[in-house]
Protein backbone atom coordinates (compact mmCIF):
# COMPACT_ATOMS: atom_id res chain seq x y z
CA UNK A 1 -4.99 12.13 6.85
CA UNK A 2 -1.30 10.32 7.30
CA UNK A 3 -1.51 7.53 8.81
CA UNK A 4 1.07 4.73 10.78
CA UNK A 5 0.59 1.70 12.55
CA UNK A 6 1.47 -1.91 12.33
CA UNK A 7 0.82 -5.33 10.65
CA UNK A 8 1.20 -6.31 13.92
CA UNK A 9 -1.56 -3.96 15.23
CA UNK A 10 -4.10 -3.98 12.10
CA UNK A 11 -4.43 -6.48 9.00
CA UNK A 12 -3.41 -5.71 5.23
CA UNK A 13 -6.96 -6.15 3.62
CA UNK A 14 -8.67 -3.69 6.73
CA UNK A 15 -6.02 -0.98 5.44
CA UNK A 16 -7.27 -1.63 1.98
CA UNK A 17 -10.40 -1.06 2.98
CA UNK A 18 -10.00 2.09 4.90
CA UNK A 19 -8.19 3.12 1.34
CA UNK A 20 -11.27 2.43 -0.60
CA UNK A 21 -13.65 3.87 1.81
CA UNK A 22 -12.48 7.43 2.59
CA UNK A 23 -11.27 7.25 -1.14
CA UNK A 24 -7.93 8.29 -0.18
CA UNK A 25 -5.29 9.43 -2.69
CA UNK A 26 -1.45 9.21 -1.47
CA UNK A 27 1.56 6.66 -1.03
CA UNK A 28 1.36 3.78 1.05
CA UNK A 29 4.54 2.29 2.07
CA UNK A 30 4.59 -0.87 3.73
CA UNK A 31 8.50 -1.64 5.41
CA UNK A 32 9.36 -5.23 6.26
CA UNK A 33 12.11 -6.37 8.76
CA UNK A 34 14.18 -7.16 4.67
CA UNK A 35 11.75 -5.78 2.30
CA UNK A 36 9.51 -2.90 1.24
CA UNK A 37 6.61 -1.68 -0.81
CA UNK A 38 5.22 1.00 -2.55
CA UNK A 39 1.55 1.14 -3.05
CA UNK A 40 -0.47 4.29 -4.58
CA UNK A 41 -3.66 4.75 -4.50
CA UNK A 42 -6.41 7.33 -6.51
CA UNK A 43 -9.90 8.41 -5.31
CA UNK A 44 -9.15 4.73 -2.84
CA UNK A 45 -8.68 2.64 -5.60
CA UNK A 46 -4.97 0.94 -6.16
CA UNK A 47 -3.39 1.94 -9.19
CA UNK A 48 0.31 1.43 -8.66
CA UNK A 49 2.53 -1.15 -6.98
CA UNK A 50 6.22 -2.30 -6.35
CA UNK A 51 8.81 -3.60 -4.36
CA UNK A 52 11.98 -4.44 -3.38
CA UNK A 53 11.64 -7.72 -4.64
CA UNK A 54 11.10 -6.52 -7.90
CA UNK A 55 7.50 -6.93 -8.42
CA UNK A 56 5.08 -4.91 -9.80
CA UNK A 57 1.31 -3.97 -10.29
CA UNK A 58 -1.01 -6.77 -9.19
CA UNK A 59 1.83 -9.29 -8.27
CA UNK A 60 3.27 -6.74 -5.80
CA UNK A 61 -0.09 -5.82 -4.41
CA UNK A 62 -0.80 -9.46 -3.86
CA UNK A 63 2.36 -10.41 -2.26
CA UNK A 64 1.64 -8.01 0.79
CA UNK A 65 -1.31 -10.25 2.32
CA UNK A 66 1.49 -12.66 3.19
CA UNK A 67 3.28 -10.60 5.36
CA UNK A 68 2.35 -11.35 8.90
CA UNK A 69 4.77 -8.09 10.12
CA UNK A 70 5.81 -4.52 8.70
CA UNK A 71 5.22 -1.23 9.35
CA UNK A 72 2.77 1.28 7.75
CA UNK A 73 3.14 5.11 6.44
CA UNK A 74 0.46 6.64 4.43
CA UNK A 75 1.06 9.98 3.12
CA UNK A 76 -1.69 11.81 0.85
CA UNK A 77 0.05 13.27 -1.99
CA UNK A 78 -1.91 14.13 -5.26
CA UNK A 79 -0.99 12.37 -8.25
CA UNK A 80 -1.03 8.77 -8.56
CA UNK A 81 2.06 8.15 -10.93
CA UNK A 82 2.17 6.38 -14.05
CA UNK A 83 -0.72 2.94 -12.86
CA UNK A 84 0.57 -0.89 -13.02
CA UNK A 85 -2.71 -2.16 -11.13
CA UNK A 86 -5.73 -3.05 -14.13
């Protein structure tokens, strides 16, 4: 399943919990209007984060709730990368 929408269109925690539900596996990228993040995600559980900004693991994850715009891509891909997220 890839998926794309919107911030504008659907909230960051209900795309979480789409994640966690269908236990998806795959890349997450989340593209601001001057920033962007990587989130990846195993069996719907988050196990890797950055951005742009130069965060990572749990300080990148949590600084998407504040953005209020962005665009989303999720691709499944197998293979989750080395995790940042305890």
């Amino acid at each position: 399943m890839s998926l794309i929408g919107s911030l504008d269109e659907v909230k960051f925690v209900e795309v979480l919990r789409l994640m966690a539900a269908g236990k998806k596996t795959g890349v997450l990228t989340v593209t601001g209007a001057t920033h962007e993040a990587v989130l990846r995600f195993q069996r719907g559980a988050l196990v890797h984060a950055a951005t742009g900004r130069r965060l990572q693991g749990e300080s990148a994850g949590f600084d998407r709730f504040g953005w209020k715009q962005g665009q989303l891509t999720f691709v499944p891909e197998e293979g989750a990368g080395l995790p940042n997220v305890n």
